[in-house]
C-alpha atoms as a PDB file:
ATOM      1  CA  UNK A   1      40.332  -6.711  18.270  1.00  0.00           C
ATOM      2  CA  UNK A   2      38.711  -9.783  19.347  1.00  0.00           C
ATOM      3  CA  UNK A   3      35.988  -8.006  21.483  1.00  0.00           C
ATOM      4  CA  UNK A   4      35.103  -5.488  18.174  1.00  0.00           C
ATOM      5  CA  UNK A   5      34.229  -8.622  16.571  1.00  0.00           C
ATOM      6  CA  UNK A   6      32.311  -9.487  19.762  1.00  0.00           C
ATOM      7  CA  UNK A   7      30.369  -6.856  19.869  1.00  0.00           C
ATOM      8  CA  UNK A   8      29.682  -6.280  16.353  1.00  0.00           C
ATOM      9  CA  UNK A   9      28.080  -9.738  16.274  1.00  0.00           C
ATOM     10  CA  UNK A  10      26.487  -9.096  19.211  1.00  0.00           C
ATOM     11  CA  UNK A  11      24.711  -5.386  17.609  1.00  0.00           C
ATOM     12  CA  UNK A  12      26.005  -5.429  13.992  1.00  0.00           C
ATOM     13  CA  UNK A  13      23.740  -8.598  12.577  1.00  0.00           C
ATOM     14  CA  UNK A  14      20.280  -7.998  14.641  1.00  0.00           C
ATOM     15  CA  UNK A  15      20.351  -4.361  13.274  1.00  0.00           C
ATOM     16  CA  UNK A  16      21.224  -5.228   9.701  1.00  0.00           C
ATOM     17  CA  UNK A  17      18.296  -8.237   9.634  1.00  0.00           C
ATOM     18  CA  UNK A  18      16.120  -5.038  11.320  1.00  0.00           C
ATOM     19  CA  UNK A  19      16.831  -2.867   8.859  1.00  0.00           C
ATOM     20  CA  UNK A  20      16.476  -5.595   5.725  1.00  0.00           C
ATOM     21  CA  UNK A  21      13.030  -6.179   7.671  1.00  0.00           C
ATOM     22  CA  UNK A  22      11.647  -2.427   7.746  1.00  0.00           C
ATOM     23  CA  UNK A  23      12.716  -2.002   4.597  1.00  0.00           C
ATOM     24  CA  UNK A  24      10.609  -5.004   3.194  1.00  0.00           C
ATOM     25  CA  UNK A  25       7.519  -4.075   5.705  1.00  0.00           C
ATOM     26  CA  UNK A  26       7.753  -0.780   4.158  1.00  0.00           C
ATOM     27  CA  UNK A  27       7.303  -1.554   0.199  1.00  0.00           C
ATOM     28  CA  UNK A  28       4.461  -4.432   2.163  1.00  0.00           C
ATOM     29  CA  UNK A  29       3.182  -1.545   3.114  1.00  0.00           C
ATOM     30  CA  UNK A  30       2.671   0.749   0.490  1.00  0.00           C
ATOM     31  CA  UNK A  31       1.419  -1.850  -1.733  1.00  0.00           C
ATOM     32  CA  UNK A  32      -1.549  -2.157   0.979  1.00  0.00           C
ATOM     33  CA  UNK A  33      -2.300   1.421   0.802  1.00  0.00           C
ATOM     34  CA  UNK A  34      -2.625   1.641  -3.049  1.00  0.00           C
ATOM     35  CA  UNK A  35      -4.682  -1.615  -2.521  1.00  0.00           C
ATOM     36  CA  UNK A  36      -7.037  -0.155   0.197  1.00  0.00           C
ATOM     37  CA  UNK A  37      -7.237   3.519  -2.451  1.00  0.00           C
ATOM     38  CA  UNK A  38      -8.435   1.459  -5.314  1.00  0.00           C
ATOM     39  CA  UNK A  39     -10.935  -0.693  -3.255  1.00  0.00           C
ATOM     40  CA  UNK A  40     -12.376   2.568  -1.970  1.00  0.00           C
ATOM     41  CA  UNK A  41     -12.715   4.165  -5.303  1.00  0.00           C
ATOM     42  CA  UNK A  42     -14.020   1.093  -6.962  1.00  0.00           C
ATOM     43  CA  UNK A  43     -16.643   0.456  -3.991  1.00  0.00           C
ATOM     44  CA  UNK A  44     -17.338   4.331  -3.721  1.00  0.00           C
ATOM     45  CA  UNK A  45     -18.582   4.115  -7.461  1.00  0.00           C
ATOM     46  CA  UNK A  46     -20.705   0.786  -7.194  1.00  0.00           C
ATOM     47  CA  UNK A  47     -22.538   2.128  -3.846  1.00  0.00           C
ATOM     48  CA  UNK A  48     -23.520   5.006  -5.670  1.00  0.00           C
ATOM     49  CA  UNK A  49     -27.743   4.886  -6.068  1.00  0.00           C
ATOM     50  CA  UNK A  50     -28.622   3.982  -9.943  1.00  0.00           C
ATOM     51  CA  UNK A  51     -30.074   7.348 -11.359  1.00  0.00           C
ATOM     52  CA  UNK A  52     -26.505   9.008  -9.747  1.00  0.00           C
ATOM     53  CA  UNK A  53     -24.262   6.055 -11.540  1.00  0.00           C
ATOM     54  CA  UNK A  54     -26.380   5.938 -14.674  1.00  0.00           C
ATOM     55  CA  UNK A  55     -25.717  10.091 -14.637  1.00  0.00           C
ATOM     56  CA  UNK A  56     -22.260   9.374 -14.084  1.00  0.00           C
ATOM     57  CA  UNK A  57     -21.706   7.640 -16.556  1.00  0.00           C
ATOM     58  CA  UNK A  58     -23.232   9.621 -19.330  1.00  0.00           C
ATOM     59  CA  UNK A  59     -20.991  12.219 -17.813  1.00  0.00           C
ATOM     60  CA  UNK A  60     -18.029  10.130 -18.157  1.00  0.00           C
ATOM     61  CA  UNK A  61     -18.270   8.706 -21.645  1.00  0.00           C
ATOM     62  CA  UNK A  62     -20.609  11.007 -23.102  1.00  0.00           C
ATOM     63  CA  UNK A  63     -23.054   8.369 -24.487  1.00  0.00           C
ATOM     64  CA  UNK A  64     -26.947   9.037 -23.421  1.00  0.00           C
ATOM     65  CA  UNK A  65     -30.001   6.423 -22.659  1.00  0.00           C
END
């Protein structure tokens, strides 16, 4: 019985504290890629050359200059 507990605290613990640790590196994670999507959208828009943006957004909100 002894050595069950042995072992257990030898393997049990590190893999729990592993697994508590992916599972926070993985929600870490998919906040960064949402992040990174919006940066590219919002950066992809204000690159754009003027006449193409200006174009745009006539498109978008149907109001004309």
């Amino acid at each position: 019985m002894e050595d069950i507990l042995v072992k257990f605290g030898n393997f049990g613990f590190p893999a729990v504290v592993a697994l508590y640790l992916l599972v926070r590196v993985e929600q870490k994670l998919d906040a960064l890629t949402l992040a990174i999507t919006r940066l590219e959208q919002v950066l992809s828009v204000q690159l754009r050359p003027a006449e193409v943006s200006a174009k745009a957004v006539e498109r978008e909100t149907g109001i004309s200059h």
